[in-house]
N, C-alpha and C. Protein backbone atom coordinates (compact mmCIF):
# COMPACT_ATOMS: atom_id res chain seq x y z
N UNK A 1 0.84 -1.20 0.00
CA UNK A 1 0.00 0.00 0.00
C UNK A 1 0.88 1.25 0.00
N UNK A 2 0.92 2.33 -0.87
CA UNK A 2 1.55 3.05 -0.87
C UNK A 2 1.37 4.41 -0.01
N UNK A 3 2.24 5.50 0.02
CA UNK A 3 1.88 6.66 0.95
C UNK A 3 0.52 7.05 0.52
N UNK A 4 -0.15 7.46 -0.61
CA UNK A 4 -1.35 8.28 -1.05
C UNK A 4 -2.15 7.28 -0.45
N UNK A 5 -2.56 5.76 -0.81
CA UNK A 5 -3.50 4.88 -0.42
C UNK A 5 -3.50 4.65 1.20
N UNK A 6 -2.38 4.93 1.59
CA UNK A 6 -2.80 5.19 3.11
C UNK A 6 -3.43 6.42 3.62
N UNK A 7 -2.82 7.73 3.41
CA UNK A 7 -3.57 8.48 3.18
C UNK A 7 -5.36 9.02 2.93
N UNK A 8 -5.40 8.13 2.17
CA UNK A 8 -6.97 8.36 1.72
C UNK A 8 -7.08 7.46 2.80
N UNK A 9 -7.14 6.30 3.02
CA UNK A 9 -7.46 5.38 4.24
C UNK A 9 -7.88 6.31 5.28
N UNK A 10 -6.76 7.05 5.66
CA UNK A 10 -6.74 7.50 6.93
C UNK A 10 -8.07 8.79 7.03
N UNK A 11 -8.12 9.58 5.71
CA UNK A 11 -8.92 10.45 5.55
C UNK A 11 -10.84 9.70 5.48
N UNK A 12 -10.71 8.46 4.95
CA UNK A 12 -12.08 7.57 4.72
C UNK A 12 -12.58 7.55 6.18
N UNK A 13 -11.75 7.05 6.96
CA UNK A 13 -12.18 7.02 8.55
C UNK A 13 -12.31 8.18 9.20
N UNK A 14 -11.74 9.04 9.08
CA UNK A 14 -12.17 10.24 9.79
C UNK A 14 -13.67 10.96 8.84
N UNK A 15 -13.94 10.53 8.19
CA UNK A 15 -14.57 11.15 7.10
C UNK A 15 -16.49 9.70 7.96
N UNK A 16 -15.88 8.77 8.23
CA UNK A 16 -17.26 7.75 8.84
C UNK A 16 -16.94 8.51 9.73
N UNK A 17 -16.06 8.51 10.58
CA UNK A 17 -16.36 9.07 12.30
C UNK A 17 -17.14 10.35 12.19
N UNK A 18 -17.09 11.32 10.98
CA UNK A 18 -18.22 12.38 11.07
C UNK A 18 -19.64 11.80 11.27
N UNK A 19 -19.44 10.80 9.96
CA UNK A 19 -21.03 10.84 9.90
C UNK A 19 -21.66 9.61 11.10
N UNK A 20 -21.25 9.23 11.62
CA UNK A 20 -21.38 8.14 12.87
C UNK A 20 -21.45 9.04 13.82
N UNK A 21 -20.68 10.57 14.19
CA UNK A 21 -21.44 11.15 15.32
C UNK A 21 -21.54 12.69 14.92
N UNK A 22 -22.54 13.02 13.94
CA UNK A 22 -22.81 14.17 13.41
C UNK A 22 -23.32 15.58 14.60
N UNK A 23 -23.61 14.39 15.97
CA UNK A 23 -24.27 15.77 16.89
C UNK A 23 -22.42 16.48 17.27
N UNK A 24 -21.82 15.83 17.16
CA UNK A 24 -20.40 17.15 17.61
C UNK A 24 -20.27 18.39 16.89
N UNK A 25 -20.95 17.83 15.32
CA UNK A 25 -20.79 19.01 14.87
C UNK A 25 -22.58 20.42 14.66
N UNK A 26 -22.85 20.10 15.64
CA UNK A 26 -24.08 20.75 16.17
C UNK A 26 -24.09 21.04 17.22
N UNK A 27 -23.13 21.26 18.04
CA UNK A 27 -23.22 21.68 19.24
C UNK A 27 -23.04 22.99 19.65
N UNK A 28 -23.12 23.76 20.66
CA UNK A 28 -23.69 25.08 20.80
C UNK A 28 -22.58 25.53 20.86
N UNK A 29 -21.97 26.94 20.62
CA UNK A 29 -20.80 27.48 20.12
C UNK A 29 -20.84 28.42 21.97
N UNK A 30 -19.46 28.35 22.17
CA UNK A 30 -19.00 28.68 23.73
C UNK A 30 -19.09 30.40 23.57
N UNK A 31 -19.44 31.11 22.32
CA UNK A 31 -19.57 32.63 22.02
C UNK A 31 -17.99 33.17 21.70
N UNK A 32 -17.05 32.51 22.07
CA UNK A 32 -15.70 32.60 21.29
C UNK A 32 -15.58 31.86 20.07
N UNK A 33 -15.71 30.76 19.89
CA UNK A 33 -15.07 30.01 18.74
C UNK A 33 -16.23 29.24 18.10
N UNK A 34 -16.71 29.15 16.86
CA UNK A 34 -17.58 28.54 16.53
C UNK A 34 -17.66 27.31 16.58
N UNK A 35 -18.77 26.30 16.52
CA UNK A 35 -18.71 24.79 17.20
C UNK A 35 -17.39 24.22 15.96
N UNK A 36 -17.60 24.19 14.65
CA UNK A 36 -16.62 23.57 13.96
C UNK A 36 -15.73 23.61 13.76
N UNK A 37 -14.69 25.00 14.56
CA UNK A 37 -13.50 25.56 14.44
C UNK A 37 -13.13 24.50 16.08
N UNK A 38 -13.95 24.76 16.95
CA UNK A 38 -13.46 24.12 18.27
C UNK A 38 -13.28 22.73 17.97
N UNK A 39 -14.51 22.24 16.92
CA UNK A 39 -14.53 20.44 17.26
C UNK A 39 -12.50 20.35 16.33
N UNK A 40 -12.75 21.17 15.22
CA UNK A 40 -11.79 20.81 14.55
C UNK A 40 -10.16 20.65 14.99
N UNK A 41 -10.12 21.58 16.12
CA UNK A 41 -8.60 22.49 16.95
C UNK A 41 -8.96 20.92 17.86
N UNK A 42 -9.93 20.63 18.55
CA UNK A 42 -9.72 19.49 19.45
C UNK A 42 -9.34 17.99 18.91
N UNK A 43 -9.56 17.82 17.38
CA UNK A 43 -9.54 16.71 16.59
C UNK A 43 -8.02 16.95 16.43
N UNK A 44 -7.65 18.13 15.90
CA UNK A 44 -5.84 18.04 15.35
C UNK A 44 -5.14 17.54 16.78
N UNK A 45 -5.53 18.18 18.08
CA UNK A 45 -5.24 18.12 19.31
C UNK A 45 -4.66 16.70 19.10
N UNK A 46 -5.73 16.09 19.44
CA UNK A 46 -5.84 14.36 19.95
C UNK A 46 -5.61 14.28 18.87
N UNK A 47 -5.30 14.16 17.93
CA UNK A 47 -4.64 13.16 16.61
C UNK A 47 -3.32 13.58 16.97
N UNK A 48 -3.00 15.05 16.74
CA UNK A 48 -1.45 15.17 16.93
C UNK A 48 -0.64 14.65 18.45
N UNK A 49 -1.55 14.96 19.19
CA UNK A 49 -1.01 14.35 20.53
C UNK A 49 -0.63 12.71 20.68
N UNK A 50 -2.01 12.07 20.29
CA UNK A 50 -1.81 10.55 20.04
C UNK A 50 -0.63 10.04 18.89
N UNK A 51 -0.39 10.46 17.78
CA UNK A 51 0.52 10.10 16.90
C UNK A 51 2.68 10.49 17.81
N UNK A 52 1.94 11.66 18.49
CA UNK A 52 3.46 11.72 18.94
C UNK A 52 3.57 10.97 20.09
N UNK A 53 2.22 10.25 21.09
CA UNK A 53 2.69 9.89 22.18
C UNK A 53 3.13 8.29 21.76
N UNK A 54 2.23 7.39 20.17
CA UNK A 54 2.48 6.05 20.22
C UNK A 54 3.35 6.25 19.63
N UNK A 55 4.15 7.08 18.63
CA UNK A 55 5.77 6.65 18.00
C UNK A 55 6.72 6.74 18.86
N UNK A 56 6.60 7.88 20.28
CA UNK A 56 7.83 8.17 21.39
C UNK A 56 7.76 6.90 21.72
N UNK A 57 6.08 6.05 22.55
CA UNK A 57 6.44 4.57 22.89
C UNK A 57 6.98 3.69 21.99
N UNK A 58 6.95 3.48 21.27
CA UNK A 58 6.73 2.52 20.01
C UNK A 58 8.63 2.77 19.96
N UNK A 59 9.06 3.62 19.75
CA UNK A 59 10.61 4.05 19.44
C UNK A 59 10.94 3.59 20.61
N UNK A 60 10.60 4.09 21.74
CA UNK A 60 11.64 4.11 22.49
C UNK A 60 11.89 2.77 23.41
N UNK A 61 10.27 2.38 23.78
CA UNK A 61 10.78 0.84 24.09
C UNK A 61 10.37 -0.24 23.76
N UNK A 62 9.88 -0.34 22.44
CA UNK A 62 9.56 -1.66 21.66
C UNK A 62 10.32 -1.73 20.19
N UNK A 63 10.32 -0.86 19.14
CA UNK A 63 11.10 -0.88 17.80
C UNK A 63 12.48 -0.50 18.15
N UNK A 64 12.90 -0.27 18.87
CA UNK A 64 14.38 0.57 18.57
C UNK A 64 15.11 -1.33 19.38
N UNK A 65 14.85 -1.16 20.61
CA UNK A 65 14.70 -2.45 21.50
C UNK A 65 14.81 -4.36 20.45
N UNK A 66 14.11 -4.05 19.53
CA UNK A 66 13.85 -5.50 18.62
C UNK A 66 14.88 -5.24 17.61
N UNK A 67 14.96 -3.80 16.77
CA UNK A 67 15.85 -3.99 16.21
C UNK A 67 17.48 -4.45 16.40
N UNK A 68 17.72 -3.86 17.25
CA UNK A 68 19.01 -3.87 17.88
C UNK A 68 19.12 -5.18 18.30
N UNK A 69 18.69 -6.24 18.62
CA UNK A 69 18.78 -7.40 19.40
C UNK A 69 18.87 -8.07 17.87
N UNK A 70 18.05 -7.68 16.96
CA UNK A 70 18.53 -8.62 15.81
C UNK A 70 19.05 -8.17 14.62
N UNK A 71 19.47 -7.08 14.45
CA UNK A 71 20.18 -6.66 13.18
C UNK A 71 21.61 -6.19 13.61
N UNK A 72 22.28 -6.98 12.24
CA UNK A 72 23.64 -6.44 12.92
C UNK A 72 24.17 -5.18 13.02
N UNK A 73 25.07 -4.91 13.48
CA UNK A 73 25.12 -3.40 14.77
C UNK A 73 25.22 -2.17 13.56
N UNK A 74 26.11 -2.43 12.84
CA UNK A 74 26.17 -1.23 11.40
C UNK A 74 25.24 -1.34 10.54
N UNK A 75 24.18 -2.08 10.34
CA UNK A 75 23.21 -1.71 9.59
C UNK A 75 22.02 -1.38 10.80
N UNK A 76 21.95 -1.47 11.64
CA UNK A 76 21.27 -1.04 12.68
C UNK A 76 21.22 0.22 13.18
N UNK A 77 22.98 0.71 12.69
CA UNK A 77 23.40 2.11 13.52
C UNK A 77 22.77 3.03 11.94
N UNK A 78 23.03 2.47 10.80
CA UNK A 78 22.84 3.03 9.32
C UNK A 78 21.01 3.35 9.65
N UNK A 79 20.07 2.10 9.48
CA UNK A 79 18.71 2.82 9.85
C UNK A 79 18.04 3.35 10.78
N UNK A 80 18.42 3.59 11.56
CA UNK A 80 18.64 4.59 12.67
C UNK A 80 18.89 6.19 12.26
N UNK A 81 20.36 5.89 11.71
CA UNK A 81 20.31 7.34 10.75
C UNK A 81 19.28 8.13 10.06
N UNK A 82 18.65 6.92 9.87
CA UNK A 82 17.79 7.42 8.57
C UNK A 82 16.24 7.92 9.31
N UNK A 83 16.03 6.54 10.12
CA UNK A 83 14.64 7.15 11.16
C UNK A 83 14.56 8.31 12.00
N UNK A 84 15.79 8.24 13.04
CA UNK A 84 15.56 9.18 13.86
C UNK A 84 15.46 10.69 12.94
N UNK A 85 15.73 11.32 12.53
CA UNK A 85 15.16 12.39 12.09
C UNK A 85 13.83 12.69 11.32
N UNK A 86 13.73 11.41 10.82
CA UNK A 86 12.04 11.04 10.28
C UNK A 86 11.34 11.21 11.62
N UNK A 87 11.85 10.92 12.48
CA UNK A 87 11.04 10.46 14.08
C UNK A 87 10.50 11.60 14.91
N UNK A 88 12.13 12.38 14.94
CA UNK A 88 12.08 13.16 15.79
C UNK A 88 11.28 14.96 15.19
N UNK A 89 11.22 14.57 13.53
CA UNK A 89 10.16 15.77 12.72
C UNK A 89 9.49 15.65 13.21
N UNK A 90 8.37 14.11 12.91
CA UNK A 90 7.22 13.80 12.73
C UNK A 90 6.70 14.21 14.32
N UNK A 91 7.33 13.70 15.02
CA UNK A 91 6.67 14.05 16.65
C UNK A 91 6.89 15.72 17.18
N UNK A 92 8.12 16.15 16.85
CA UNK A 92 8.01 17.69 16.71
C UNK A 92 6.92 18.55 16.25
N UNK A 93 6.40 17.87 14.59
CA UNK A 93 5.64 18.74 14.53
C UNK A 93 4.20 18.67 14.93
N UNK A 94 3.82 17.36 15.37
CA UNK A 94 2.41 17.01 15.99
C UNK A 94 2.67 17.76 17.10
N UNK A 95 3.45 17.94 18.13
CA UNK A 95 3.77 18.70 19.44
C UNK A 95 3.41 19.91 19.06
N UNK A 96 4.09 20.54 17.83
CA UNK A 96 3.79 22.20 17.53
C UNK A 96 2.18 22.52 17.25
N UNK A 97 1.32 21.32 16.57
CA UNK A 97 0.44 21.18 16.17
C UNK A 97 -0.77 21.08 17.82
N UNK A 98 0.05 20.65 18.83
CA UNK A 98 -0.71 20.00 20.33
C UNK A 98 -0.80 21.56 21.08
N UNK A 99 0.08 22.08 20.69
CA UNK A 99 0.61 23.15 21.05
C UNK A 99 -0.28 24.46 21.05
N UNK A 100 0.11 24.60 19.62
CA UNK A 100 -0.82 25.82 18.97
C UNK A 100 -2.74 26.00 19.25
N UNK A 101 -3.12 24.42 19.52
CA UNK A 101 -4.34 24.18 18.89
C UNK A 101 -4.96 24.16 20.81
N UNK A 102 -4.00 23.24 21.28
CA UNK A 102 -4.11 23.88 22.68
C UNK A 102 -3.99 25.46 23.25
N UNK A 103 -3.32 25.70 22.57
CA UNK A 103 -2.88 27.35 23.58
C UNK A 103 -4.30 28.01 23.13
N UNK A 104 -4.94 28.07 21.45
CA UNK A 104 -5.70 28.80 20.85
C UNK A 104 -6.87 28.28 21.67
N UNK A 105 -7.17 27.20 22.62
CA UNK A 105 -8.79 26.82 23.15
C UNK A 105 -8.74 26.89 24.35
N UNK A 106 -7.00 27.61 25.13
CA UNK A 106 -7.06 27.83 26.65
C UNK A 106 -6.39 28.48 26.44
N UNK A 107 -6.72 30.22 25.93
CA UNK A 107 -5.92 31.15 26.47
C UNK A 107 -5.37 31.47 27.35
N UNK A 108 -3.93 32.01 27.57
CA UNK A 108 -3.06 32.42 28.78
C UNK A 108 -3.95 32.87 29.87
N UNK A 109 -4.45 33.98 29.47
CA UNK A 109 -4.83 35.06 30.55
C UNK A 109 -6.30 34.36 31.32
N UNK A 110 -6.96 33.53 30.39
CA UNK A 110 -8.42 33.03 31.56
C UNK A 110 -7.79 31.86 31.39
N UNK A 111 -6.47 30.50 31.55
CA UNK A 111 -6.27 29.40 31.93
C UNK A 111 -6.27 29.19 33.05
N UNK A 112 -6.47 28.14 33.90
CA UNK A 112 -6.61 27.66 35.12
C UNK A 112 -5.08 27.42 35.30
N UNK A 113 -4.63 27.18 36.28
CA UNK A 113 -3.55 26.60 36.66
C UNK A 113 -3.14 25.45 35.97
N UNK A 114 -3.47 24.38 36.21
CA UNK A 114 -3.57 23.12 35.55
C UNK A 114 -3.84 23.97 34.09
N UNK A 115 -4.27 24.42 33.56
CA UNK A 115 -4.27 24.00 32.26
C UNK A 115 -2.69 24.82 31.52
N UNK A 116 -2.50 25.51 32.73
CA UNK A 116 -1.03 26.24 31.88
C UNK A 116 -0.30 25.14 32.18
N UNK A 117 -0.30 24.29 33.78
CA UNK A 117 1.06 23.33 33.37
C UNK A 117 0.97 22.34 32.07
N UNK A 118 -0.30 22.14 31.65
CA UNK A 118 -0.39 21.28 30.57
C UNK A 118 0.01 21.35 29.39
N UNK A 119 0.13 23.00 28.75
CA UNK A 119 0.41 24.03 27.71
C UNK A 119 2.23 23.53 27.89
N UNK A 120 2.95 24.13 29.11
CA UNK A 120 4.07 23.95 29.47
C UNK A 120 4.86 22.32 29.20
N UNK A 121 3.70 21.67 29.60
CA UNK A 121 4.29 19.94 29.69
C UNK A 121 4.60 20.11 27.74
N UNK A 122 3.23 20.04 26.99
CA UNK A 122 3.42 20.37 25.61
C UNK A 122 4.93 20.79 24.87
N UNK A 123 4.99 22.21 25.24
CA UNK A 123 6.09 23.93 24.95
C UNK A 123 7.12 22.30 25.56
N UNK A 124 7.60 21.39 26.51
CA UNK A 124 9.03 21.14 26.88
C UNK A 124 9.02 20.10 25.61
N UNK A 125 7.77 19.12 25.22
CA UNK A 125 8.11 17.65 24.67
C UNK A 125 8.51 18.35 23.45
N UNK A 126 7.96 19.82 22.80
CA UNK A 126 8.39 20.07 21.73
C UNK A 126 9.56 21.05 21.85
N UNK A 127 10.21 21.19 22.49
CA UNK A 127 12.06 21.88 22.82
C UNK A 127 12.85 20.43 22.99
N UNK A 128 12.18 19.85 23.88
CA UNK A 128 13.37 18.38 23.55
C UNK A 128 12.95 17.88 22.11
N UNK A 129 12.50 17.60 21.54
CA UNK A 129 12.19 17.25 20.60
C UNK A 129 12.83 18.17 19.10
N UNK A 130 12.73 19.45 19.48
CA UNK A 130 13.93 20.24 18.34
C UNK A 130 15.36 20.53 18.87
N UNK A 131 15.38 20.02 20.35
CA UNK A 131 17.10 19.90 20.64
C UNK A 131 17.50 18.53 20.15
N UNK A 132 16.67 17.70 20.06
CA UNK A 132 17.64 16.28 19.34
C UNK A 132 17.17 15.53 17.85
N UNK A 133 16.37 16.78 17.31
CA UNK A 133 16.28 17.27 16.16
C UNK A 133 17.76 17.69 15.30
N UNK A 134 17.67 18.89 16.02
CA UNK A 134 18.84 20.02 15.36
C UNK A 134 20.31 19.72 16.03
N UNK A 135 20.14 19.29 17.60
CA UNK A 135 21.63 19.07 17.86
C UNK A 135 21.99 17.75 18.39
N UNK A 136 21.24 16.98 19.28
CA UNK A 136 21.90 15.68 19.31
C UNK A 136 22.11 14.66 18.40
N UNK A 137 20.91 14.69 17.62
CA UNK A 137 20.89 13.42 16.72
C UNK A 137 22.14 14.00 15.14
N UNK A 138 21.89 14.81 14.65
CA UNK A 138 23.08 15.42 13.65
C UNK A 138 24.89 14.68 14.79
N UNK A 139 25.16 15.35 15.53
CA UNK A 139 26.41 14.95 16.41
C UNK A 139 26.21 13.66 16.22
N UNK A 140 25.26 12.56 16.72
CA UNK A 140 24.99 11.20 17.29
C UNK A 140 25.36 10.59 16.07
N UNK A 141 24.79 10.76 14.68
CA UNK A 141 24.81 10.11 13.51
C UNK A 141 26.53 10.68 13.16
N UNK A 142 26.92 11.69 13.29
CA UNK A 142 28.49 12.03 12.73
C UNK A 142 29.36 11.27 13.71
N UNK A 143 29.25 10.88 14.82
CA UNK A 143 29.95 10.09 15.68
C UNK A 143 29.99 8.37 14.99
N UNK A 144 29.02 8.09 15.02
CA UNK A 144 28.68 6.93 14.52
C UNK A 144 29.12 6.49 13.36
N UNK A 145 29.01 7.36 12.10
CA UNK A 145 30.01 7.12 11.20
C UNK A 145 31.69 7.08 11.57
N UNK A 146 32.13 7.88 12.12
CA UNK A 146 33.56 7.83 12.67
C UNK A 146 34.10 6.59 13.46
N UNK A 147 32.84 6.27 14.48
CA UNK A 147 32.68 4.93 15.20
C UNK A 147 33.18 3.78 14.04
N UNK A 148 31.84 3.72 13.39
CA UNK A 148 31.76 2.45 12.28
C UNK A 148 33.43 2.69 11.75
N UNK A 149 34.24 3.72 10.86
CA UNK A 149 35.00 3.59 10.28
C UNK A 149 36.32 2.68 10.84
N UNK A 150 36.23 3.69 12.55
CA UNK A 150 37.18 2.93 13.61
C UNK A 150 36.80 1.54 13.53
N UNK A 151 36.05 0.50 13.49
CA UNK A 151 35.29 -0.88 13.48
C UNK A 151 35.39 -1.73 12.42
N UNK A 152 35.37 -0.85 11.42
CA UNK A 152 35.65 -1.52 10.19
C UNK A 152 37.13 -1.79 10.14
N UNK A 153 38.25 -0.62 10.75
CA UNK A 153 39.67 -1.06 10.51
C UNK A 153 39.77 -2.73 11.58
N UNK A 154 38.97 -2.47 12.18
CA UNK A 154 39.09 -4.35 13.24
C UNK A 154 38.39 -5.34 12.90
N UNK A 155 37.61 -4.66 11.59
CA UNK A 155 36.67 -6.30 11.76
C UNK A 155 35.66 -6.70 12.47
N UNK A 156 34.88 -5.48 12.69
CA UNK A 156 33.84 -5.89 13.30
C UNK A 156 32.83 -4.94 13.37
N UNK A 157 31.33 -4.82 13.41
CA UNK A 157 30.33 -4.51 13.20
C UNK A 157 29.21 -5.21 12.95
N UNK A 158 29.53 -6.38 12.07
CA UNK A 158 28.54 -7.42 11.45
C UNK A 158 27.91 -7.80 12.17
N UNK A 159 28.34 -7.92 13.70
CA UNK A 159 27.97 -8.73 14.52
C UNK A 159 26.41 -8.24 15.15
N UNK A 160 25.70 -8.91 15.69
CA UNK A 160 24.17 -8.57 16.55
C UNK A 160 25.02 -8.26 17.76
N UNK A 161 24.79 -7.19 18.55
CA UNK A 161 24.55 -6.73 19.98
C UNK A 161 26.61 -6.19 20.00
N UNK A 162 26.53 -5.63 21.03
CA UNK A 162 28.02 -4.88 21.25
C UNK A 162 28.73 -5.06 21.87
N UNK A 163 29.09 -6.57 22.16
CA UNK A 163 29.80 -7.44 23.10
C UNK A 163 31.21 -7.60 22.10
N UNK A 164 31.19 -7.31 20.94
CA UNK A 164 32.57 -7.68 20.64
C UNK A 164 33.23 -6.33 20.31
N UNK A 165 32.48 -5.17 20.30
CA UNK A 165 33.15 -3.48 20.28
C UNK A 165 33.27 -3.35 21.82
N UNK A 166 32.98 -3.78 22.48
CA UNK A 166 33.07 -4.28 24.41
C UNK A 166 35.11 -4.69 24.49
N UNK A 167 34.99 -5.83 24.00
CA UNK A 167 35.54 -6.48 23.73
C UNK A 167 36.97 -6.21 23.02
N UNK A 168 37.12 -5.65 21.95
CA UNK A 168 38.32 -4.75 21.18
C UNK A 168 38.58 -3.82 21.94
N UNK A 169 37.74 -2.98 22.07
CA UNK A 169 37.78 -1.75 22.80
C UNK A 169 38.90 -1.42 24.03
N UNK A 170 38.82 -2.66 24.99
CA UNK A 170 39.54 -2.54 25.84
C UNK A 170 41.04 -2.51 25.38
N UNK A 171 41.44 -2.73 24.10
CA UNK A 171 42.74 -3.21 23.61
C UNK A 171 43.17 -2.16 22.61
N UNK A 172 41.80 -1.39 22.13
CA UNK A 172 42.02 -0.37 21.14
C UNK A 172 41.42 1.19 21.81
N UNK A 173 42.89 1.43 22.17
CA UNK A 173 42.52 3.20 22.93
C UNK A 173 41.74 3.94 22.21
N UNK A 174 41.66 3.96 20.72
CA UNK A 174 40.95 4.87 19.88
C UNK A 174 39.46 4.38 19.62
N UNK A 175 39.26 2.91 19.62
CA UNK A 175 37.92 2.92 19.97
C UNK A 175 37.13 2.84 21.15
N UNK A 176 38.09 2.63 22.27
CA UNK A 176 37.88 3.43 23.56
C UNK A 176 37.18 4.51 23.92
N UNK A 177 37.78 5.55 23.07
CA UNK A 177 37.46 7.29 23.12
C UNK A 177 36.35 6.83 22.22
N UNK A 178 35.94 6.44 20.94
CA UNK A 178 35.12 6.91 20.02
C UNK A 178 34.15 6.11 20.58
N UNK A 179 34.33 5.32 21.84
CA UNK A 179 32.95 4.73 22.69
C UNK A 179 32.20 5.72 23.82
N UNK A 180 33.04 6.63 24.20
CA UNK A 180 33.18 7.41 25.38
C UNK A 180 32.27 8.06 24.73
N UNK A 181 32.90 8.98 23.49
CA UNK A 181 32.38 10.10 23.16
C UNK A 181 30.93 9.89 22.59
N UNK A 182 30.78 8.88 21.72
CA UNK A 182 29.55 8.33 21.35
C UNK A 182 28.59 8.47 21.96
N UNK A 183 28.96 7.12 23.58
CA UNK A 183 28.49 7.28 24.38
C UNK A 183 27.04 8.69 25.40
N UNK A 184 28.28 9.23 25.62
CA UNK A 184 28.02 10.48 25.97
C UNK A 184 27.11 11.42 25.05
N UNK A 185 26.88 11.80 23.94
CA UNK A 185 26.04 12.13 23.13
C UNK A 185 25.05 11.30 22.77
N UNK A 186 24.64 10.07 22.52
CA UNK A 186 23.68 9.11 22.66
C UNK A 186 23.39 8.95 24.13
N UNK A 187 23.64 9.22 25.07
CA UNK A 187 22.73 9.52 26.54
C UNK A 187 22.30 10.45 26.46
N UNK A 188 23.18 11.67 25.92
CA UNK A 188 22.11 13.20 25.86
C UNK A 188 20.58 12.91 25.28
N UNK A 189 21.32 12.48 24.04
CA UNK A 189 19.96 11.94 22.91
C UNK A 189 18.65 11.38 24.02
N UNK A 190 19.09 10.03 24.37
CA UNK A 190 18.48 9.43 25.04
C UNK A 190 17.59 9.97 26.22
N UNK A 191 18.47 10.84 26.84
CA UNK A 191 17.60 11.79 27.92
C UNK A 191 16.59 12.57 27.30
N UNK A 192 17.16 13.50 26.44
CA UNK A 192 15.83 14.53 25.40
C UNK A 192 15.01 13.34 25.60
N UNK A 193 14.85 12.90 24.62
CA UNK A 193 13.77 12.03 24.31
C UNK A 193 12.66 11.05 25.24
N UNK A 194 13.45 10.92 26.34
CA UNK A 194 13.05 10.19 27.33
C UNK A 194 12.04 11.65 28.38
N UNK A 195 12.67 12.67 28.09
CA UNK A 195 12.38 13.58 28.64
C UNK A 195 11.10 14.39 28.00
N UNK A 196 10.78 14.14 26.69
CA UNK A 196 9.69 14.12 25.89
C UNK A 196 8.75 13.72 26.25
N UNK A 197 9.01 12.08 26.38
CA UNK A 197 8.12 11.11 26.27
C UNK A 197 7.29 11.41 27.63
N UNK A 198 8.04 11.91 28.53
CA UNK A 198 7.35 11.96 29.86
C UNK A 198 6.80 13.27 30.28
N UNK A 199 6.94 14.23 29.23
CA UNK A 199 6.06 15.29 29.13
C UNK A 199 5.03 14.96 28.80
N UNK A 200 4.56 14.20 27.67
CA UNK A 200 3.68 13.31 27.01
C UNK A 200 2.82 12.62 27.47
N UNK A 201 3.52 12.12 28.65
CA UNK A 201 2.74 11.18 29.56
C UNK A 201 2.03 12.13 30.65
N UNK A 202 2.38 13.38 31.01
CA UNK A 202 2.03 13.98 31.92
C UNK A 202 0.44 14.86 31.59
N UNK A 203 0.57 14.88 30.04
CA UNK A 203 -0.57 15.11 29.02
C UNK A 203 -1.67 14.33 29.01
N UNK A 204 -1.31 13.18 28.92
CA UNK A 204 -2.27 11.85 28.76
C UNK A 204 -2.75 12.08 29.90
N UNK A 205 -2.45 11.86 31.24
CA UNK A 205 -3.12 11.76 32.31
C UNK A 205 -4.49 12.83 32.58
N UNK A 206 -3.92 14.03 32.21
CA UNK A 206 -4.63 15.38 31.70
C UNK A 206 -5.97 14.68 31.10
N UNK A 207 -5.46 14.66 29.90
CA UNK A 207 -6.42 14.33 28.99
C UNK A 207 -7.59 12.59 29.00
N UNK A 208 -6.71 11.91 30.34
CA UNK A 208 -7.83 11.51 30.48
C UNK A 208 -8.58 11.35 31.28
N UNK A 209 -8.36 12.49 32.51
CA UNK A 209 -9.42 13.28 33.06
C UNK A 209 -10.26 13.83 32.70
N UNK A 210 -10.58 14.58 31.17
CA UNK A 210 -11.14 15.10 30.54
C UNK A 210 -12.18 13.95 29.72
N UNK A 211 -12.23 12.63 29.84
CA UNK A 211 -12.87 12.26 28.70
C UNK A 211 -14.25 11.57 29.52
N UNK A 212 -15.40 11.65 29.10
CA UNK A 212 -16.44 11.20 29.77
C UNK A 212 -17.32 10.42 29.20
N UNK A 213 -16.45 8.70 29.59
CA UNK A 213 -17.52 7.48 28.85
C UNK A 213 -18.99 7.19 29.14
């Protein structure tokens, strides 16, 4: 199935969910925002919110987790390259999207308390999210190539899991350092993101206080 045919997919279902509950879009307008501008800002909401909260899970401890256990370590570290910035857009810009559409249906000046920390939880998942955008993940992927090159002069990469760069390492000072340094910038990474995810989560809880089955 290609990008457009998913696409329309995705548009077919939102397109039944109208007509399956047509009273949302009849409902009495709050005298600020008209009913179909509100239903619409609350639909991008929860779509953009939900799409960034299941790829942060989904990345961070189930796909990233399977791959690594079974692909070997340089083609593992190679699509990686290629996702995380696919990853870290795609959830950036649903955040900017959680963001905007939130701030515009709880203005600053009449928000409750709670609803500014919620605005705030939002404003951090999308700053971590353009710090390992723009600066960890660029560093993380240029390390990694330098890594791999150091790996390739020993003979090794092919391998599943990092018991044998463990292993050299202790014997090779230079891939020593290019573990250190790696290291150390892939925990930054790791923190942003982890640090996202749990903005995210602090949202959800929010939001599902708000829902009434």
């Amino acid at each position: 199935m290609g990008w457009m045919s998913r696409f329309l997919a995705a548009v077919t279902f939102l397109a039944i969910g109208v007509i399956f509950s047509p009273e949302t879009f009849g409902s009495k307008s709050d005298g600020q925002h008209t009913p179909k501008l509100i239903t619409f800002l609350k639909l991008a909401h929860l779509l953009c919110f939900s799409t960034a909260w299941g790829a942060a899970l989904w990345v961070t401890f189930i796909g990233g987790i399977i791959m690594f256990k079974n692909l070997p370590r340089h083609q593992f570290g190679n699509l990686q390259s290629k996702m995380f910035p696919a990853y870290f857009s795609m959830v950036g810009v649903c955040c900017a999207v959680s963001v905007v559409s939130f701030g515009y249906l709880h203005p600053w000046k009449t928000s409750s308390t709670s609803e500014k920390y919620q605005l705030g939880f939002l404003l951090a998942a999308f700053a971590f999210n353009l710090t390992n955008l723009f600066v960890f993940t660029p560093m993380t992927i240029e390390l990694m190539k330098q890594r791999h090159k150091v790996e390739k002069e020993v003979n090794i990469g092919e391998e599943v899991g990092g018991t044998k760069n463990q292993e050299v390492a202790k014997a090779s000072p230079k891939l020593a350092s290019m573990n250190k340094k790696f290291g150390m910038i892939h925990g930054l990474s790791s923190l942003a993101n982890i640090m996202s995810f749990g903005s995210l989560a602090m949202h959800s809880w929010y939001l599902a206080g708000k829902i009434d089955l």
